[in-house]
PDB file of N, CA and C in Angstrom:
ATOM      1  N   UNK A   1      13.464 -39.028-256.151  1.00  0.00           N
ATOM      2  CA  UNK A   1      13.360 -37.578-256.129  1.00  0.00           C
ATOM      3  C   UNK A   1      12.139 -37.208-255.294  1.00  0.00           C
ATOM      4  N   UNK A   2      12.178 -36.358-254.684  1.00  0.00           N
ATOM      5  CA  UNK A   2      11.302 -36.000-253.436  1.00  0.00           C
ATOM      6  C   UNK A   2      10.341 -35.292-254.304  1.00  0.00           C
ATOM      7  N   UNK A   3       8.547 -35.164-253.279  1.00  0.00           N
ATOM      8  CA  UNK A   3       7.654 -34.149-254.796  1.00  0.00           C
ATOM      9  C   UNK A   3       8.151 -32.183-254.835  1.00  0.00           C
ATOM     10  N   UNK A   4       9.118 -32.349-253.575  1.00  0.00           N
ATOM     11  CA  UNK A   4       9.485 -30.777-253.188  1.00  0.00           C
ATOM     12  C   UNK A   4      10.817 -30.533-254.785  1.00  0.00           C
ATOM     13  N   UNK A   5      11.672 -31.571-254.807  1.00  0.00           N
ATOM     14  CA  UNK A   5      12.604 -31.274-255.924  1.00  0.00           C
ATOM     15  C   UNK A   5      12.146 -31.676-257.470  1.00  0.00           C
ATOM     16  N   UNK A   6      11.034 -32.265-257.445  1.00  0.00           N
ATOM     17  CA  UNK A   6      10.463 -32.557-258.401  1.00  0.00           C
ATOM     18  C   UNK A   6       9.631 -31.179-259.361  1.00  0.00           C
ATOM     19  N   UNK A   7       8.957 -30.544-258.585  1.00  0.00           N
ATOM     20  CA  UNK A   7       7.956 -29.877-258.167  1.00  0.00           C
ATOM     21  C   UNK A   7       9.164 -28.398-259.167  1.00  0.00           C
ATOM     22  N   UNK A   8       9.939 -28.435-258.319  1.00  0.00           N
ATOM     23  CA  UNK A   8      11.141 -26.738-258.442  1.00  0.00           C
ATOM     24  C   UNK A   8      11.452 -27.764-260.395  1.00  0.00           C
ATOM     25  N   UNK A   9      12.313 -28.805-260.362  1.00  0.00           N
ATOM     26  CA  UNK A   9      12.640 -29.207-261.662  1.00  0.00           C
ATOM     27  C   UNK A   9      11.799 -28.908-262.968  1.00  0.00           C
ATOM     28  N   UNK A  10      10.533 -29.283-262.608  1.00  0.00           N
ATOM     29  CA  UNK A  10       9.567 -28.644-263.515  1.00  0.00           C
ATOM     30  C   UNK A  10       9.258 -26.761-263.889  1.00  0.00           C
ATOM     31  N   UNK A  11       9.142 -26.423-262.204  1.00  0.00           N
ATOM     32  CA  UNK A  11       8.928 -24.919-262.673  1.00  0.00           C
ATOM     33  C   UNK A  11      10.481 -24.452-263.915  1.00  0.00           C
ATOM     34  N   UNK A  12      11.421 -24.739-263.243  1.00  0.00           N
ATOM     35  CA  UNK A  12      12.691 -24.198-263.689  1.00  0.00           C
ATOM     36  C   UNK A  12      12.566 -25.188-265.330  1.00  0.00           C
ATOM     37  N   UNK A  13      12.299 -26.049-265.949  1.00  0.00           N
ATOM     38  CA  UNK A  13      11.867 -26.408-267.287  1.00  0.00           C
ATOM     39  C   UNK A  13      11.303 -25.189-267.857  1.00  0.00           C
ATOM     40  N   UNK A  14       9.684 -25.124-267.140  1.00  0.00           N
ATOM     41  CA  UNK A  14       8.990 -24.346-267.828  1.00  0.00           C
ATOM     42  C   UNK A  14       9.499 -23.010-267.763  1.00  0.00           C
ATOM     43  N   UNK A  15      10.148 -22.727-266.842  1.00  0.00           N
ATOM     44  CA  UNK A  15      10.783 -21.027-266.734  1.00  0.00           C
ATOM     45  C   UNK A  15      11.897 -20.983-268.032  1.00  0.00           C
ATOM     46  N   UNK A  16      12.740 -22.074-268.053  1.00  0.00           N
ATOM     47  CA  UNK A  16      13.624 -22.416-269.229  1.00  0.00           C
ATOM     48  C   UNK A  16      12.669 -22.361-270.635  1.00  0.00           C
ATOM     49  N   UNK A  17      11.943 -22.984-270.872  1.00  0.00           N
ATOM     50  CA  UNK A  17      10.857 -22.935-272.365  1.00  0.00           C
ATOM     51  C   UNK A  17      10.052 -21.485-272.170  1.00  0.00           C
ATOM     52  N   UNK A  18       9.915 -21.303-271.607  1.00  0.00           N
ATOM     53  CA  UNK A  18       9.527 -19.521-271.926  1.00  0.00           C
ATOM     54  C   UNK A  18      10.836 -18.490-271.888  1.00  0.00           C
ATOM     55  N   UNK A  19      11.624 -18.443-271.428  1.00  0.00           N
ATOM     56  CA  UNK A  19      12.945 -17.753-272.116  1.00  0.00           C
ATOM     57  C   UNK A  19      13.124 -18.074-273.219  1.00  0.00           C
ATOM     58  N   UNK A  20      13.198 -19.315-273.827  1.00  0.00           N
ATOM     59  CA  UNK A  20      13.526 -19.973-275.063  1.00  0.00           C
ATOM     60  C   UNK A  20      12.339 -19.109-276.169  1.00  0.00           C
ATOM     61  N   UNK A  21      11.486 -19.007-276.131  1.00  0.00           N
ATOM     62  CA  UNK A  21      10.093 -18.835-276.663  1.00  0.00           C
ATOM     63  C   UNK A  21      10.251 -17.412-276.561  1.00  0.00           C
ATOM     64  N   UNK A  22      10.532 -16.515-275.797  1.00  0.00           N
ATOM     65  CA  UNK A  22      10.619 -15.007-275.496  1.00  0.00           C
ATOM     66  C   UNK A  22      12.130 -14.378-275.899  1.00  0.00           C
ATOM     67  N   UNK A  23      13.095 -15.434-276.182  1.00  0.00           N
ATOM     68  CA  UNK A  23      14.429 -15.399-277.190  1.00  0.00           C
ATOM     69  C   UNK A  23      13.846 -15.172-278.418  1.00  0.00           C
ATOM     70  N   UNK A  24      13.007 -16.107-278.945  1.00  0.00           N
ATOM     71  CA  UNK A  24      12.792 -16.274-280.336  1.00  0.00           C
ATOM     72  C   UNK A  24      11.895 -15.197-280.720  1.00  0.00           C
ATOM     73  N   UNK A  25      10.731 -14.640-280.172  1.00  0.00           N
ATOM     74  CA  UNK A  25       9.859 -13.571-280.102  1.00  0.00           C
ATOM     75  C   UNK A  25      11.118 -12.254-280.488  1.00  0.00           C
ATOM     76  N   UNK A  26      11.974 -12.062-279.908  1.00  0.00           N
ATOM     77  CA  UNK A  26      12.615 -10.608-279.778  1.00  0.00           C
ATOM     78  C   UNK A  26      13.597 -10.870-280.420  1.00  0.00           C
ATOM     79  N   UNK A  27      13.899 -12.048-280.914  1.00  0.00           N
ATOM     80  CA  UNK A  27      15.072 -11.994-282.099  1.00  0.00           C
ATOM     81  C   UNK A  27      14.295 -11.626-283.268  1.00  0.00           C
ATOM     82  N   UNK A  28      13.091 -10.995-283.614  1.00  0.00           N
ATOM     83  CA  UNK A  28      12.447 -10.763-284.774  1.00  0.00           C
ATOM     84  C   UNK A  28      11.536 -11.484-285.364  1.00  0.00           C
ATOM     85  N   UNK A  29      11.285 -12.841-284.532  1.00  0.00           N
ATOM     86  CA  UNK A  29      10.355 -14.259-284.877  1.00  0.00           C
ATOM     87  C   UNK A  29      10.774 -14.494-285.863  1.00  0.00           C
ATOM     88  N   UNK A  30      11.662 -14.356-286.796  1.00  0.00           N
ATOM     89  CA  UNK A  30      12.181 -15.403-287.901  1.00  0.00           C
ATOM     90  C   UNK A  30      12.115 -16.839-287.681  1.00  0.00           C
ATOM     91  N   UNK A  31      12.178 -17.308-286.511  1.00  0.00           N
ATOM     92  CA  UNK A  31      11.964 -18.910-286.334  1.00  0.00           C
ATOM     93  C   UNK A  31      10.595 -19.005-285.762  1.00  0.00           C
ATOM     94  N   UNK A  32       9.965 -17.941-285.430  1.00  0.00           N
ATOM     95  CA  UNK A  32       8.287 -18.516-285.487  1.00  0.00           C
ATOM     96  C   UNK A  32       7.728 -18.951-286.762  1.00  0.00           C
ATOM     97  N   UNK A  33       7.819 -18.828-287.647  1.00  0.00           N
ATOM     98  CA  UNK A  33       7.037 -18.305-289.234  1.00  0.00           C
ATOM     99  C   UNK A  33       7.640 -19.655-290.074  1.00  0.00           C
ATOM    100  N   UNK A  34       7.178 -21.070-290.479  1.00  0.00           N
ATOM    101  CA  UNK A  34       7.512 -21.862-291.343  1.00  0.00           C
ATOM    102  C   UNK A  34       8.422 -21.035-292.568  1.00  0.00           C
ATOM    103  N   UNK A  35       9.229 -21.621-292.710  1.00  0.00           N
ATOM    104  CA  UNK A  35      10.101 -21.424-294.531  1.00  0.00           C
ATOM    105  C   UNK A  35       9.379 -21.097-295.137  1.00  0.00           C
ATOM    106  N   UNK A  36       8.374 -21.775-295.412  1.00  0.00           N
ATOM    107  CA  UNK A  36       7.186 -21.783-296.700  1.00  0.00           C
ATOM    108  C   UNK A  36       6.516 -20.290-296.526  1.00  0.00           C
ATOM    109  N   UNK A  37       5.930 -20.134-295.629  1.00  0.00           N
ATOM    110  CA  UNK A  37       5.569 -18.656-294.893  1.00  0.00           C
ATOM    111  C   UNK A  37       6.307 -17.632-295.387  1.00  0.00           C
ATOM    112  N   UNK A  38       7.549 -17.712-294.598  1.00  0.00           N
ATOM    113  CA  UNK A  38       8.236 -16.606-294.733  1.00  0.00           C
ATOM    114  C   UNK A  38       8.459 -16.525-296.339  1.00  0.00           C
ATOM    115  N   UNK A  39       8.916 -17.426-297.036  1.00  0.00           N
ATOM    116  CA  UNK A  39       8.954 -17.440-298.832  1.00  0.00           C
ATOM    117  C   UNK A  39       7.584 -16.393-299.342  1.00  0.00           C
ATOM    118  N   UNK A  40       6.310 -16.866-298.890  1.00  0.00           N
ATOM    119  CA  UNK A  40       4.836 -16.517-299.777  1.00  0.00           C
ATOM    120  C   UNK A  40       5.102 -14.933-298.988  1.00  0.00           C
ATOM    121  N   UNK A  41       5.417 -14.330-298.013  1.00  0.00           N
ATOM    122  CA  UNK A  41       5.746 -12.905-297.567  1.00  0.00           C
ATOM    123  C   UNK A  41       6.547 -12.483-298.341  1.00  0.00           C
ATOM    124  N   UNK A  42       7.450 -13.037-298.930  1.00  0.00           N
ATOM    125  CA  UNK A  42       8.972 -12.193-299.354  1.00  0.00           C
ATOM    126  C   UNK A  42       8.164 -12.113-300.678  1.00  0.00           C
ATOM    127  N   UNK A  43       7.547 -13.011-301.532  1.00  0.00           N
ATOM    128  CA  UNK A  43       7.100 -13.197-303.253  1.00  0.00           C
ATOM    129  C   UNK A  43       5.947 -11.794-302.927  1.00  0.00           C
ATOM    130  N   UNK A  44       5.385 -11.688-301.681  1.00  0.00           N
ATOM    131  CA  UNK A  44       4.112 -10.815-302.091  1.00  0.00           C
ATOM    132  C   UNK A  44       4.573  -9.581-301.642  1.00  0.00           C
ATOM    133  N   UNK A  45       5.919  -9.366-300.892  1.00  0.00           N
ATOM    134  CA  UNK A  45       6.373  -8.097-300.756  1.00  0.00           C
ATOM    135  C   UNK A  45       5.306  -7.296-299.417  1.00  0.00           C
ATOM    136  N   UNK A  46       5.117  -8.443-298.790  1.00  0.00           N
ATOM    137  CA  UNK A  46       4.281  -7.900-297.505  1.00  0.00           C
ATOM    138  C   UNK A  46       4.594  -7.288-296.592  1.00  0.00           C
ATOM    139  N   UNK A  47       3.869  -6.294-296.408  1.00  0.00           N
ATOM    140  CA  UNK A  47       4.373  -5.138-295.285  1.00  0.00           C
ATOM    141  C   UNK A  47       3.259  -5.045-294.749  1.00  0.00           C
ATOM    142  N   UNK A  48       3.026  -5.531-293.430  1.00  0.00           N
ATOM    143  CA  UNK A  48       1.818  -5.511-292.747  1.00  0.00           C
ATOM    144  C   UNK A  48       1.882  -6.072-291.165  1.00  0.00           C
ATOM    145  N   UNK A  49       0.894  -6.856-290.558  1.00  0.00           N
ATOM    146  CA  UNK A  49       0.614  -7.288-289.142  1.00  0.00           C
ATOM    147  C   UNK A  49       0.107  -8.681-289.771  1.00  0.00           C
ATOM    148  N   UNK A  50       0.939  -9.493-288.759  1.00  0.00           N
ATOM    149  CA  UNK A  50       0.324 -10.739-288.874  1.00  0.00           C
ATOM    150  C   UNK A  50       0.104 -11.532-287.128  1.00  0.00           C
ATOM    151  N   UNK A  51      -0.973 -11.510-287.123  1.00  0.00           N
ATOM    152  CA  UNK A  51      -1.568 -11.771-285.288  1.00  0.00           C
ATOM    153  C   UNK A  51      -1.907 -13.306-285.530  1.00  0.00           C
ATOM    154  N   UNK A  52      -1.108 -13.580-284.295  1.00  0.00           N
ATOM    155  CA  UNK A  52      -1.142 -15.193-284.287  1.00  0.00           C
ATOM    156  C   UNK A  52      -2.047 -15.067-282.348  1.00  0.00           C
ATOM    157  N   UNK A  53      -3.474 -15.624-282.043  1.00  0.00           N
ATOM    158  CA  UNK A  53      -3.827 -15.528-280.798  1.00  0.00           C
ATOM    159  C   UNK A  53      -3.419 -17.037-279.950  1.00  0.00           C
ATOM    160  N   UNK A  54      -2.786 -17.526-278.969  1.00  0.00           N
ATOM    161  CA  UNK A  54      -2.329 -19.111-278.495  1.00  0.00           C
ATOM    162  C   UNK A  54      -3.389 -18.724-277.189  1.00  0.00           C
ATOM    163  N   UNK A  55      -4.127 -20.267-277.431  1.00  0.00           N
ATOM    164  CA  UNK A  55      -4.476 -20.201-276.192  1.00  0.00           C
ATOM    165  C   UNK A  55      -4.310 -21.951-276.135  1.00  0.00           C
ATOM    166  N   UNK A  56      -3.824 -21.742-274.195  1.00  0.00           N
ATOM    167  CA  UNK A  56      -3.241 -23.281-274.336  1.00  0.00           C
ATOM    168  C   UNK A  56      -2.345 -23.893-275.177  1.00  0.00           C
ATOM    169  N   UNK A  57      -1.676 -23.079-275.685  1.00  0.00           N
ATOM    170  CA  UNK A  57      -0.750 -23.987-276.383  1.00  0.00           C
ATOM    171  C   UNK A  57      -0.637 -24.448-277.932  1.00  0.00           C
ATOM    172  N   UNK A  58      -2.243 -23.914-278.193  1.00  0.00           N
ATOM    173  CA  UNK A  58      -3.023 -24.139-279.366  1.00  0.00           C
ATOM    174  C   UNK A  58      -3.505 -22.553-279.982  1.00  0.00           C
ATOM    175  N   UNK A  59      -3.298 -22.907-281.419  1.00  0.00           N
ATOM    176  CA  UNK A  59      -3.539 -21.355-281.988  1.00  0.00           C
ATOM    177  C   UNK A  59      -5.036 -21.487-281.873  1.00  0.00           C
ATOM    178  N   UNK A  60      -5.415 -19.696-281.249  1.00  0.00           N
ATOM    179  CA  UNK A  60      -7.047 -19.906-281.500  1.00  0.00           C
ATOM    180  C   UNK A  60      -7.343 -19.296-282.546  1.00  0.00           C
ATOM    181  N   UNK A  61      -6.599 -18.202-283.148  1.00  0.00           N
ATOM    182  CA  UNK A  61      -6.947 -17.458-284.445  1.00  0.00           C
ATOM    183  C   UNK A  61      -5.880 -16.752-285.081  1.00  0.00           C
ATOM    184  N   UNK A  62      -5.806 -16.472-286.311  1.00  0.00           N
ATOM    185  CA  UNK A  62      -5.127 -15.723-286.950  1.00  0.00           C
ATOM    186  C   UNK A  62      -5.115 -14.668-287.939  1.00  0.00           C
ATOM    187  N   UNK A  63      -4.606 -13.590-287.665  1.00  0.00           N
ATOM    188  CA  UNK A  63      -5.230 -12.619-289.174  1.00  0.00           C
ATOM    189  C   UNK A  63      -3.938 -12.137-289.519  1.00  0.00           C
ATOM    190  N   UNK A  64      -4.085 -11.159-290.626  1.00  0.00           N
ATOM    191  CA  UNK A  64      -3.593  -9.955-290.890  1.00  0.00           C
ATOM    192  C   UNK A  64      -4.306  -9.063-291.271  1.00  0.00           C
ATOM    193  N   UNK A  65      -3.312  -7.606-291.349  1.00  0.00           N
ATOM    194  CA  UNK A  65      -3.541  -6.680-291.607  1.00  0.00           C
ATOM    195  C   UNK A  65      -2.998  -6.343-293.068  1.00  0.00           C
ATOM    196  N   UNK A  66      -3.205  -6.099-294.115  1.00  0.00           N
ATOM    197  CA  UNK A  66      -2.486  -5.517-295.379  1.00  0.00           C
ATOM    198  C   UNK A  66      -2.108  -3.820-295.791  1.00  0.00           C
ATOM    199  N   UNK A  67      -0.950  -4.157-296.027  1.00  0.00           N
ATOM    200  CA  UNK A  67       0.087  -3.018-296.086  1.00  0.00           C
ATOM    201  C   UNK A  67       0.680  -2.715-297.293  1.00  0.00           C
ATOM    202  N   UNK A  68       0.311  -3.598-298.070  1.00  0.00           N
ATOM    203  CA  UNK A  68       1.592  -3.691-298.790  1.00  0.00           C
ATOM    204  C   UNK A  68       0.997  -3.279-300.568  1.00  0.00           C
ATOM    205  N   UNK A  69      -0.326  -2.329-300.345  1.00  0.00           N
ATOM    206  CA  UNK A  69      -0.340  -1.959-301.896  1.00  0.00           C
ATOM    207  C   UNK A  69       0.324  -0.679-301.869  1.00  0.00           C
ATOM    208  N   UNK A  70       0.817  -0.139-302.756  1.00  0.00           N
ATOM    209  CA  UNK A  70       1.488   0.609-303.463  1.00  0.00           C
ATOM    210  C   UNK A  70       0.634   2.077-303.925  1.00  0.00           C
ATOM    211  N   UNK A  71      -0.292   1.357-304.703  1.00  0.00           N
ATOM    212  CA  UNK A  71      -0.851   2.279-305.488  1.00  0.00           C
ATOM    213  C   UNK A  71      -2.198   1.946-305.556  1.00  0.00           C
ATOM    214  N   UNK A  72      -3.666   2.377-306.106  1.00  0.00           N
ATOM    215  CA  UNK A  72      -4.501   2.173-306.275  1.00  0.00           C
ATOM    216  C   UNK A  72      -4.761   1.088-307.282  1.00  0.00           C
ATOM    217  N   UNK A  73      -3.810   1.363-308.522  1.00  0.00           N
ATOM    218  CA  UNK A  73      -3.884  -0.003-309.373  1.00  0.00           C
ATOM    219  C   UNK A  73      -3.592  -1.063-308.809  1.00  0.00           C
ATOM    220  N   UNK A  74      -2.964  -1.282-307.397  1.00  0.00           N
ATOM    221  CA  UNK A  74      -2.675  -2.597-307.490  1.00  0.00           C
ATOM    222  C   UNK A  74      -4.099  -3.163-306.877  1.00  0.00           C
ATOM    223  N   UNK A  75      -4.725  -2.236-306.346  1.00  0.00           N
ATOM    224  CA  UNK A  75      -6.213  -2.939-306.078  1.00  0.00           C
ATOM    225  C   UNK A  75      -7.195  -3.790-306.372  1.00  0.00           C
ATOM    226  N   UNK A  76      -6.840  -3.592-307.874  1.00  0.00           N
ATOM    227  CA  UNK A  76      -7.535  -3.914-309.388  1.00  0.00           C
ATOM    228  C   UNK A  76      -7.186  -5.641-309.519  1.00  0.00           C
ATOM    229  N   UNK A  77      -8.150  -6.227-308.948  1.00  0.00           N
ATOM    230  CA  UNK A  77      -7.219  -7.705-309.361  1.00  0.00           C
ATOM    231  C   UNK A  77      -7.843  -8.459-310.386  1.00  0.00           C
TER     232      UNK A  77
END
């Protein structure tokens, strides 16, 4: 394989894994978020922001935002 068809094979991979990755983003990220994850969201009834930052490939940070009290009593822990 020549480094000219080599070279295109790779871009067109990586152009392929970011469609794949930008599929999964706009289908709602249900397949970003482990099982386990998505379970401890559904038990706590979370309604909020959850920011995942990638750099390289590698998570550099993560938060949320909380949404999901109700009332002032639920403040009370």
């Amino acid at each position: 394989m020549s480094s000219d068809n080599h070279q295109s094979s790779k871009q067109q991979d990586q152009g392929d894994t970011f469609l794949e990755l930008r599929r999964k983003v706009q289908d709602g990220g249900s397949e970003l978020l482990s099982a386990s994850t998505t379970r401890l969201l559904e038990s706590l009834k979370f309604t909020g922001r959850l920011t995942v930052v990638i750099q390289n490939g590698q998570i550099l940070k993560s938060g949320y935002e909380e949404g999901y009290f109700r009332r002032k009593e639920d403040l009370n822990f």
